[in-house]
PDB file of N, CA and C in Angstrom:
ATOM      1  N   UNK A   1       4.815  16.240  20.821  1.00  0.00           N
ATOM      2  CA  UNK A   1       6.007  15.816  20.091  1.00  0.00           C
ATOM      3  C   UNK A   1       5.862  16.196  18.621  1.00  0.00           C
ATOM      4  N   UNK A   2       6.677  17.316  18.143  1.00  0.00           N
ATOM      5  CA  UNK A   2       6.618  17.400  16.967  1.00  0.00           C
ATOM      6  C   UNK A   2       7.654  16.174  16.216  1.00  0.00           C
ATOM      7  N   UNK A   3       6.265  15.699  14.684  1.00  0.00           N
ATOM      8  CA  UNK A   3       7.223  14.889  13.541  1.00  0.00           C
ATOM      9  C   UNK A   3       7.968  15.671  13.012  1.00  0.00           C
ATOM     10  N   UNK A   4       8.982  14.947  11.854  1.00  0.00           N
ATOM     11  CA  UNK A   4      10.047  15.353  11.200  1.00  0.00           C
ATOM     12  C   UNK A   4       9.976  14.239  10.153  1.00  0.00           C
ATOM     13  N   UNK A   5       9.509  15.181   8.694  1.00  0.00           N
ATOM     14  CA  UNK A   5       9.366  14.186   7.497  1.00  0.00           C
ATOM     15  C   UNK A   5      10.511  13.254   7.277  1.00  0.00           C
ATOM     16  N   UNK A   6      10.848  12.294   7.254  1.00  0.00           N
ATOM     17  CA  UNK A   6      12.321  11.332   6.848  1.00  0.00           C
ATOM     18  C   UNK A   6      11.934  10.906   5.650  1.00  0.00           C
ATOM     19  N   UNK A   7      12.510  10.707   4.409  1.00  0.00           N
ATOM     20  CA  UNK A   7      13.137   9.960   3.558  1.00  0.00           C
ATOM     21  C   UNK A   7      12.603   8.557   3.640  1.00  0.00           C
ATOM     22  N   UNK A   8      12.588   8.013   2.394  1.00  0.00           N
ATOM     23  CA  UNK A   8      12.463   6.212   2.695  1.00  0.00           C
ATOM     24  C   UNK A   8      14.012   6.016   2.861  1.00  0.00           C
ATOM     25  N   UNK A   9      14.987   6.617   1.490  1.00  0.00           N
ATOM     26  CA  UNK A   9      16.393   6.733   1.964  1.00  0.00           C
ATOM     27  C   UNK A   9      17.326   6.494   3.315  1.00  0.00           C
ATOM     28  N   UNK A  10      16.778   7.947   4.137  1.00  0.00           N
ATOM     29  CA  UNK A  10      17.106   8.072   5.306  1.00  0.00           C
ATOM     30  C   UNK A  10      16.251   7.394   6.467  1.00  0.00           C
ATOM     31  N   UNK A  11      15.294   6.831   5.989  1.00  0.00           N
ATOM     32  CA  UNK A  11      14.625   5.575   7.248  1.00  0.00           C
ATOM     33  C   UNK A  11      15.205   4.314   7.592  1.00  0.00           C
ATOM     34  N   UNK A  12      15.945   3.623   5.937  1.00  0.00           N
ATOM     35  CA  UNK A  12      16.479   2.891   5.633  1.00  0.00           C
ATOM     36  C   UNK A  12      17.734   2.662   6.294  1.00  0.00           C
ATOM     37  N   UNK A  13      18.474   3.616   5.535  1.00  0.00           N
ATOM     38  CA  UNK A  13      20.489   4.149   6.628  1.00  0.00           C
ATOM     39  C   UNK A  13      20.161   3.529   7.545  1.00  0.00           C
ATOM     40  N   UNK A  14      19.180   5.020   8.338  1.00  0.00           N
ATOM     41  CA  UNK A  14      19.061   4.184  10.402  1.00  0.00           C
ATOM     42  C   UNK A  14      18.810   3.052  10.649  1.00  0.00           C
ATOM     43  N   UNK A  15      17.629   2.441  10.095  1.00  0.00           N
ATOM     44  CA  UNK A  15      17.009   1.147  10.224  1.00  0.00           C
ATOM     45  C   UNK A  15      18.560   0.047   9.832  1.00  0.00           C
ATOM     46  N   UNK A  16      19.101   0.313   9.054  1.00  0.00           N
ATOM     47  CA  UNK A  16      20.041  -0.527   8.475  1.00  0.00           C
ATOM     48  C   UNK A  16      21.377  -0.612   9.868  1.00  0.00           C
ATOM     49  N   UNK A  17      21.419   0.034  10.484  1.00  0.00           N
ATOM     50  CA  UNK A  17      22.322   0.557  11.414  1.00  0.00           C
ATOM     51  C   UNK A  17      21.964  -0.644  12.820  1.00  0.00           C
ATOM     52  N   UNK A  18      21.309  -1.174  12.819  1.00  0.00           N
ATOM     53  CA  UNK A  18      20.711  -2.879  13.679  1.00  0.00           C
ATOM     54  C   UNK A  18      21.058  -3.388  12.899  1.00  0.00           C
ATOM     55  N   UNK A  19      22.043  -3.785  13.817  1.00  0.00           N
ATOM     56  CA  UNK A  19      22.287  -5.401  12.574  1.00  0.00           C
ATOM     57  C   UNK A  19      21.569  -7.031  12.886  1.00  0.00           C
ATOM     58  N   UNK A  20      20.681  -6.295  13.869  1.00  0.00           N
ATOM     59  CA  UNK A  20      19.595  -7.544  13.533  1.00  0.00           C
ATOM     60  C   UNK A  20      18.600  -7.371  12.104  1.00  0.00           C
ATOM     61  N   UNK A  21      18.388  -6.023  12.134  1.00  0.00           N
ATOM     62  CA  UNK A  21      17.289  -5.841  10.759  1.00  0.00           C
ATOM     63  C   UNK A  21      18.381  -5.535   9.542  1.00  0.00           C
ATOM     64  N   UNK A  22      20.036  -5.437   9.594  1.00  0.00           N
ATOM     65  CA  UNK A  22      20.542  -5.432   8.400  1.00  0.00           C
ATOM     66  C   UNK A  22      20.696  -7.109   7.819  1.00  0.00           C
ATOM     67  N   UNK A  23      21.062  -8.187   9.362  1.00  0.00           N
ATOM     68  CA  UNK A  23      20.831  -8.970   8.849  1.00  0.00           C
ATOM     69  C   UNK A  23      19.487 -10.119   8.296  1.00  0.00           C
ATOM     70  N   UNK A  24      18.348  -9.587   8.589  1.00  0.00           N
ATOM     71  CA  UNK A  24      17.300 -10.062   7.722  1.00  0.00           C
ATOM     72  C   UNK A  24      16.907  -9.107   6.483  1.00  0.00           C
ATOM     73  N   UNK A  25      17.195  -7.788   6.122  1.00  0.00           N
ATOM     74  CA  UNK A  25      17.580  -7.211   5.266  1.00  0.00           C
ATOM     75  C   UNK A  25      18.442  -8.084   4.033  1.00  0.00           C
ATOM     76  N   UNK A  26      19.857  -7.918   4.226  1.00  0.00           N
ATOM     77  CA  UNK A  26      20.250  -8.678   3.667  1.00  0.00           C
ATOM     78  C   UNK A  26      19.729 -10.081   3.553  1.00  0.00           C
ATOM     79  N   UNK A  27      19.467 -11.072   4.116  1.00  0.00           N
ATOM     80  CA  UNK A  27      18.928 -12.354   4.074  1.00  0.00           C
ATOM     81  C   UNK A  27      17.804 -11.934   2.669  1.00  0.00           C
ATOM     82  N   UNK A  28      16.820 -11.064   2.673  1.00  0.00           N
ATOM     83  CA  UNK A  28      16.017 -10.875   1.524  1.00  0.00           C
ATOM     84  C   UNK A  28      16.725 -10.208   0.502  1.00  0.00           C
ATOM     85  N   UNK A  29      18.053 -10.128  -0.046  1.00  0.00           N
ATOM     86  CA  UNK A  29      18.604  -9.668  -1.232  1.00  0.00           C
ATOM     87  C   UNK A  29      17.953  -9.907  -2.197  1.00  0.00           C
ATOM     88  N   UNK A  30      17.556 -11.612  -2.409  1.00  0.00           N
ATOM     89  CA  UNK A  30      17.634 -12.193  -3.975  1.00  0.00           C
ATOM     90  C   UNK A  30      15.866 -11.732  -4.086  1.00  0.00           C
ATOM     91  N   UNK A  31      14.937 -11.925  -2.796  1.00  0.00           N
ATOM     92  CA  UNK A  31      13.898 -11.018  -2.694  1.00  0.00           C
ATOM     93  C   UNK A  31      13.675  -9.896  -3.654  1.00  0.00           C
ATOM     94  N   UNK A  32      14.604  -8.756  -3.322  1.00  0.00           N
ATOM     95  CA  UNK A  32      14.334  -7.635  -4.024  1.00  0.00           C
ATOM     96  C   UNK A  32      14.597  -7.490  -5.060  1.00  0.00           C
ATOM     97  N   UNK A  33      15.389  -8.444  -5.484  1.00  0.00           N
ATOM     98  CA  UNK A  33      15.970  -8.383  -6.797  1.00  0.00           C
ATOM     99  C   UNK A  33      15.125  -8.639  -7.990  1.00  0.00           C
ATOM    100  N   UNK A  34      14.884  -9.975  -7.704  1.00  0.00           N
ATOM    101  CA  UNK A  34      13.249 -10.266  -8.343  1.00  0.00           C
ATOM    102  C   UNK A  34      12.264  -9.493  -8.431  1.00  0.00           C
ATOM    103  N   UNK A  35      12.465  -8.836  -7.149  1.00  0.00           N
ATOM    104  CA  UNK A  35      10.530  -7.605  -7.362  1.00  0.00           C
ATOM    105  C   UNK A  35      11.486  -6.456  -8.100  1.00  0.00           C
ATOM    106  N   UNK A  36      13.147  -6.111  -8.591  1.00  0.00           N
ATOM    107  CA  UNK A  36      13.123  -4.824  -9.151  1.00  0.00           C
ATOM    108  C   UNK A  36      13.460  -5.401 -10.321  1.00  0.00           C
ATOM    109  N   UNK A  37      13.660  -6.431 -10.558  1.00  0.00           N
ATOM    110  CA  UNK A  37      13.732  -6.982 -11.973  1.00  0.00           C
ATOM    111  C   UNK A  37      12.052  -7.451 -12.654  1.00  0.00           C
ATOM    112  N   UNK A  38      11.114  -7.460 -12.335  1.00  0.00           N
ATOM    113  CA  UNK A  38       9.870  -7.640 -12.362  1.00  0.00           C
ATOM    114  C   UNK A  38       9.340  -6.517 -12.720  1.00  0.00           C
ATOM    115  N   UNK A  39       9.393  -5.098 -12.311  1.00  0.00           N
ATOM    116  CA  UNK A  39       8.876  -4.210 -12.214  1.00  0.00           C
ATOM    117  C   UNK A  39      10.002  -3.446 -13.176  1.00  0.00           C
ATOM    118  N   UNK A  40      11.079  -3.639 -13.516  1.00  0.00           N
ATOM    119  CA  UNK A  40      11.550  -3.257 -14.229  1.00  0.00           C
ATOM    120  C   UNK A  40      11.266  -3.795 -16.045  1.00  0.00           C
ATOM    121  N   UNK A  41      10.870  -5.146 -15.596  1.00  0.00           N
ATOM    122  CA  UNK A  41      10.017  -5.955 -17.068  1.00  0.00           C
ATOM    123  C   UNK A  41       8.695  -5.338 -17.381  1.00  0.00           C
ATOM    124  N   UNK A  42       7.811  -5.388 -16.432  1.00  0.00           N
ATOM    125  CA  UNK A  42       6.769  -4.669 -16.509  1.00  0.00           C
ATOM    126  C   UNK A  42       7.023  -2.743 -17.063  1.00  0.00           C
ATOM    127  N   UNK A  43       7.902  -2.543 -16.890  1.00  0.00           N
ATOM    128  CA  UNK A  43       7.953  -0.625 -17.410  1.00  0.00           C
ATOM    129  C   UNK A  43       8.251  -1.318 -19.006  1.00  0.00           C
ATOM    130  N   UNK A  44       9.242  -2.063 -19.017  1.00  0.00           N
ATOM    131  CA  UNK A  44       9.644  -1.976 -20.392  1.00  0.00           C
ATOM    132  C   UNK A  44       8.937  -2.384 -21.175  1.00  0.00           C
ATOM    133  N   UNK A  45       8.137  -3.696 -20.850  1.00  0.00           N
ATOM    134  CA  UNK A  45       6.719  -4.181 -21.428  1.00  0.00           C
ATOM    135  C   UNK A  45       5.623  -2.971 -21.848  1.00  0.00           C
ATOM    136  N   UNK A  46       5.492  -2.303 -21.014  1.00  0.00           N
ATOM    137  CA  UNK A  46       4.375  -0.519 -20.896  1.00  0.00           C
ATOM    138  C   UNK A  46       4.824   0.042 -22.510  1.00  0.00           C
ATOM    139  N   UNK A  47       6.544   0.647 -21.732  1.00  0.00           N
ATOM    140  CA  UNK A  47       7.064   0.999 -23.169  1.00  0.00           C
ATOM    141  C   UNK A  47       6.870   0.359 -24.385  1.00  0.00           C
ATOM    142  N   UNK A  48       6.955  -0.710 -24.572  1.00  0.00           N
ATOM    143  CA  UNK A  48       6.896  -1.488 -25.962  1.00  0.00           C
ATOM    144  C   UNK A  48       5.933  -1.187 -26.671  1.00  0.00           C
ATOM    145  N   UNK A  49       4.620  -1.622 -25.398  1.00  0.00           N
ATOM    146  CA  UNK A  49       3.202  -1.225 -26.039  1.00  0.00           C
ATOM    147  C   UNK A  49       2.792   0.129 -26.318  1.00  0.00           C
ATOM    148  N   UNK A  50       3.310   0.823 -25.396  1.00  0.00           N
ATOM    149  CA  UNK A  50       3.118   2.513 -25.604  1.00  0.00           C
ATOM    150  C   UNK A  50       3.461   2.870 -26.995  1.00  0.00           C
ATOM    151  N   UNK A  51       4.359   2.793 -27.659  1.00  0.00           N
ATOM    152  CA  UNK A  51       5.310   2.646 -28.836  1.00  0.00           C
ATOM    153  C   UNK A  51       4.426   2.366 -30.610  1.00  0.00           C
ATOM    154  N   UNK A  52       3.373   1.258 -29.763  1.00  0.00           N
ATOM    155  CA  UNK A  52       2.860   0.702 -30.902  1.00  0.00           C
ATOM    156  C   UNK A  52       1.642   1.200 -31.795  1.00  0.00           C
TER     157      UNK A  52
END
């Protein structure tokens, strides 16, 4: 069986396409939000110090 590289993108779509795993997907919204607001504090924090 040959693989075929996929995308996190395009793993996601399909995976999202069950709506058993869109709905625990969604159920973790406020989840991700926090880890991209976190990691988005942390770059800008980097920057600040980088700066100095």
């Amino acid at each position: 069986m040959k693989r075929q590289f996929v995308s996190f993108e395009q793993y996601k779509k399909k995976a999202l396409q069950d709506p058993e795993i869109k709905k625990n997907y969604d159920d973790l919204a406020e989840e991700f939000k926090l880890i991209s607001d976190q990691i988005a504090l942390q770059k800008q924090s980097h920057n600040n110090t980088a700066k100095k």
